[in-house]
Structures are given as C-alpha cells and as structure tokens.
Protein backbone atom coordinates (compact mmCIF):
# COMPACT_ATOMS: atom_id res chain seq x y z
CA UNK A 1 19.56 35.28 110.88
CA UNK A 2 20.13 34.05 107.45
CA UNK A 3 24.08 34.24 105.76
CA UNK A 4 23.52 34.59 102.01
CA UNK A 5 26.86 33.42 100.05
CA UNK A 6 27.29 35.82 97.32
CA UNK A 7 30.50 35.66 94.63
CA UNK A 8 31.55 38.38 92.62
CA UNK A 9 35.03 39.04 90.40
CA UNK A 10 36.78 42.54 89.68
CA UNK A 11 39.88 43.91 88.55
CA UNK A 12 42.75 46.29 90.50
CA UNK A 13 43.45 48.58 87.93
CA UNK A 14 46.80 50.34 88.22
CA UNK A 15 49.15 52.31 86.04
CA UNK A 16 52.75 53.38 86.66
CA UNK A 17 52.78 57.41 86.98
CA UNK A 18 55.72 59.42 85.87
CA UNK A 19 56.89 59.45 89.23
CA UNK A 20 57.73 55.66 89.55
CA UNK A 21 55.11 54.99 91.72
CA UNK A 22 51.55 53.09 90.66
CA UNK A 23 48.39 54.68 90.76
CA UNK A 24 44.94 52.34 91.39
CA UNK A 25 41.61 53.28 90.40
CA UNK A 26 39.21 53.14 93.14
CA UNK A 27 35.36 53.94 93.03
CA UNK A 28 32.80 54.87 95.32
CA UNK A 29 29.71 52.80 94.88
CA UNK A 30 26.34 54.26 94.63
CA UNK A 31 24.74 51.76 97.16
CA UNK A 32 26.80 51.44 100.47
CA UNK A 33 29.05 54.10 99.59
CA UNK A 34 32.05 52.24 99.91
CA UNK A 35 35.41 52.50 98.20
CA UNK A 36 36.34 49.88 96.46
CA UNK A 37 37.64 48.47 93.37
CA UNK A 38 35.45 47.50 90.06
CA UNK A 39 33.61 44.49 90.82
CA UNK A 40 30.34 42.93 90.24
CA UNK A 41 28.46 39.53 90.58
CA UNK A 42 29.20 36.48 88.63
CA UNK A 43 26.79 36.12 86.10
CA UNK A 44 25.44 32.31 84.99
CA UNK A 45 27.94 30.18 83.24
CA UNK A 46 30.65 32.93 83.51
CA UNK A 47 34.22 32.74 84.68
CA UNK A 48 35.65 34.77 87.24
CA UNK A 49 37.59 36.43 84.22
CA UNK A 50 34.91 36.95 82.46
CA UNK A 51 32.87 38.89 85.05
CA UNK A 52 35.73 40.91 86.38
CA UNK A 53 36.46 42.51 82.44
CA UNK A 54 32.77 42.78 81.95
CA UNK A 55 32.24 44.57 85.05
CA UNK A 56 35.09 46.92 84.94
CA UNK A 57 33.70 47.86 81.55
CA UNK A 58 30.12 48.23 82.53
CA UNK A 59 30.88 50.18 85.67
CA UNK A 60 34.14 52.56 84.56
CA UNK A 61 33.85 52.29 80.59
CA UNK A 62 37.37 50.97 80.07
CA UNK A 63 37.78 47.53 78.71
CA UNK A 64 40.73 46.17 80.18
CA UNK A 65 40.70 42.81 78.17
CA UNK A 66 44.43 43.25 76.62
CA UNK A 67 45.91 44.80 79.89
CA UNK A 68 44.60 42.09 82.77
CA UNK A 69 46.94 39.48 84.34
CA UNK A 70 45.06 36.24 83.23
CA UNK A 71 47.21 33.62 85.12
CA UNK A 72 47.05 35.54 89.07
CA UNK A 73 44.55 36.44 91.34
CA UNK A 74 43.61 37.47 94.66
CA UNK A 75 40.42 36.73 97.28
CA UNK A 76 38.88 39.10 99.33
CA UNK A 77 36.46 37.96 101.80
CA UNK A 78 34.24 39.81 103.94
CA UNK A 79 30.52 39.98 105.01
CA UNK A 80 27.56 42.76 105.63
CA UNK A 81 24.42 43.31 106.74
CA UNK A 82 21.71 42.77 103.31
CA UNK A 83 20.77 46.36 102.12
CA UNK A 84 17.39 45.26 102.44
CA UNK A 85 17.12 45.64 106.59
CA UNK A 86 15.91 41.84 106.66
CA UNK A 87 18.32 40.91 109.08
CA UNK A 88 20.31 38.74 106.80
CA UNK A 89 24.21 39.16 106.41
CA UNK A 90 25.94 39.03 102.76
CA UNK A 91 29.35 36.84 102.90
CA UNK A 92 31.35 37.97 99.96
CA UNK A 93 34.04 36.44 98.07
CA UNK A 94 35.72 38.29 95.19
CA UNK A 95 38.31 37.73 93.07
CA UNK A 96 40.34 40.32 92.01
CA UNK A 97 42.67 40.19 89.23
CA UNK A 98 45.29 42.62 88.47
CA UNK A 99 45.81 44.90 85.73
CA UNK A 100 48.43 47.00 84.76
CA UNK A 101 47.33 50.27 82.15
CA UNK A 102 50.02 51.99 79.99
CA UNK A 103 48.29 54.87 81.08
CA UNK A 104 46.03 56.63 82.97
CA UNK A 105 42.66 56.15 81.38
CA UNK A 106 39.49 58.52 80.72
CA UNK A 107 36.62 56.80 83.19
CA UNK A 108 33.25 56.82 82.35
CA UNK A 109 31.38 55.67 85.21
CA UNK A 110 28.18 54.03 85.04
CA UNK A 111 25.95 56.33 86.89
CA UNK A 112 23.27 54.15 88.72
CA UNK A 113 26.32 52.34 90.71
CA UNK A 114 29.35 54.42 90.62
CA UNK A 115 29.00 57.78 92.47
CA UNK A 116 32.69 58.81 92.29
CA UNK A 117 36.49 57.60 91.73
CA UNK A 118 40.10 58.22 92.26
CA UNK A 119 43.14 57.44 90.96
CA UNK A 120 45.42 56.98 94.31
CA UNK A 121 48.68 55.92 95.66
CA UNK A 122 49.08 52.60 97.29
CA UNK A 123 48.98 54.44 100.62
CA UNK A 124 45.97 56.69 99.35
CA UNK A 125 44.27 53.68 98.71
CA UNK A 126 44.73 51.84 101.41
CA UNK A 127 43.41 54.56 103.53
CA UNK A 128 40.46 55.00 100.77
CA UNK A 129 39.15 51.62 101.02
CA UNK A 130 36.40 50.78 103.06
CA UNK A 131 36.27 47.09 104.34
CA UNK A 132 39.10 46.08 106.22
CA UNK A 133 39.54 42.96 104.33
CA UNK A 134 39.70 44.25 101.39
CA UNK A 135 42.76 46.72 102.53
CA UNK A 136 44.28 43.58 103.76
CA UNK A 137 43.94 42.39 99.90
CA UNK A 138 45.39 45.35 98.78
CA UNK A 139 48.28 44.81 100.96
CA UNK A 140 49.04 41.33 99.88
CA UNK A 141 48.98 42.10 96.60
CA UNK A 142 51.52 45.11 98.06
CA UNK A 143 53.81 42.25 98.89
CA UNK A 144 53.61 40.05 95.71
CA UNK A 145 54.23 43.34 93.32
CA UNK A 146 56.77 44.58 95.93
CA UNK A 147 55.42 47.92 97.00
C-alpha cells in the first residue's frame, strides 16, 4: 500500500450572529460527502494564503481577501483511503486560516464539488464535521478564540 502526501489550504469562515455567538460556514463536498470547511489543493508556486482565498472563492463564491486573518493559522491532519479503490491512502495536511465576516454572506456554491452548506454554531459544527481531526481543529481554534 502506497501513502500519497497531499497539501491543501482553506479558510474557517465565521461571522458573529445577533445573538453573540459565531456562526461557521461548513460545506458538504460532492466527492466523499464529508463536512468540512472550504479547502482545496495547493496549486504550483502558490502560498498557503493564496490557495485558501482562491478556493473559498471558487467553491462558495465569496472572496474573503479583506476579511482573512493573514498572520494565524491552524493544521489539520488526517488520512483516507484514495477515491480511486487502488488501495492507496491520502495523508492530508491543511491549513486553515481564519476569517471573521461582518455578516452572513449569500453562498454560491460551485456545483461539481459542493453539494450543500450550513451556517452552524460551534457545537453544530463540531457535530457536523466529518473527520475527527478536523473537529479536533475546530476545537483548538475553540480555545485560541475562547469559545
């Protein structure tokens, strides 16, 4: 069995909702079906930045360039089996970056990987999201933003 290393970069996108409490845009992608947050592979010569604005726009329309925290970020690591039944596993690391909205924004999701999305508590989410390293992300970055 063959581990392919694989990098990728996304954002959490959040906004504060007139109850005090933050809301975080998950989506369900079209292959796997997982919940997850907007995130997609590192293309040549790009930056983790980069790829996580340019993703988030590609996959939910919003372009979250002015709104992103440039200077933290988290990891998530995790691996799966290759979509393509060959036996091989997929080791993933992404990093996320967070990024607060003034609002909640209008999603236009790219059709051919996005087959839903939610806006969610931090509990809703944590309960939404499929890998369980990626809810232990979630919760870290719980910790640093004191949820």
């Amino acid at each position: 069995m063959k581990n392919i290393p694989t990098q990728a970069a996304g954002i959490i996108p959040y906004y504060m909702h007139d109850d005090g409490q933050r809301r975080f845009l998950l989506i369900q992608q079209t292959h796997g079906h997982h919940w997850s947050f907007p995130k997609g592979h590192i293309d040549q010569g790009e930056s983790f930045l980069e790829c996580a604005i340019r993703e988030t726009y590609e996959e939910i329309g919003i372009d979250v360039s002015n709104y992103v925290e440039k200077n933290y970020s988290i990891s998530d690591n995790y691996q799966y089996p290759s979509w393509h039944g060959d036996g091989e596993t997929i080791k993933k690391s992404v990093v996320y970056f967070p990024c607060e909205l003034p609002s909640q924004f209008d999603i236009v999701p790219q059709i051919t990987e996005v087959m839903d999305y939610r806006w969610c508590t931090y509990s809703e989410a944590r309960e939404l999201i499929t890998h369980p390293e990626s809810v232990e992300m979630i919760e870290r970055f719980g910790k640093v933003f004191l949820l």
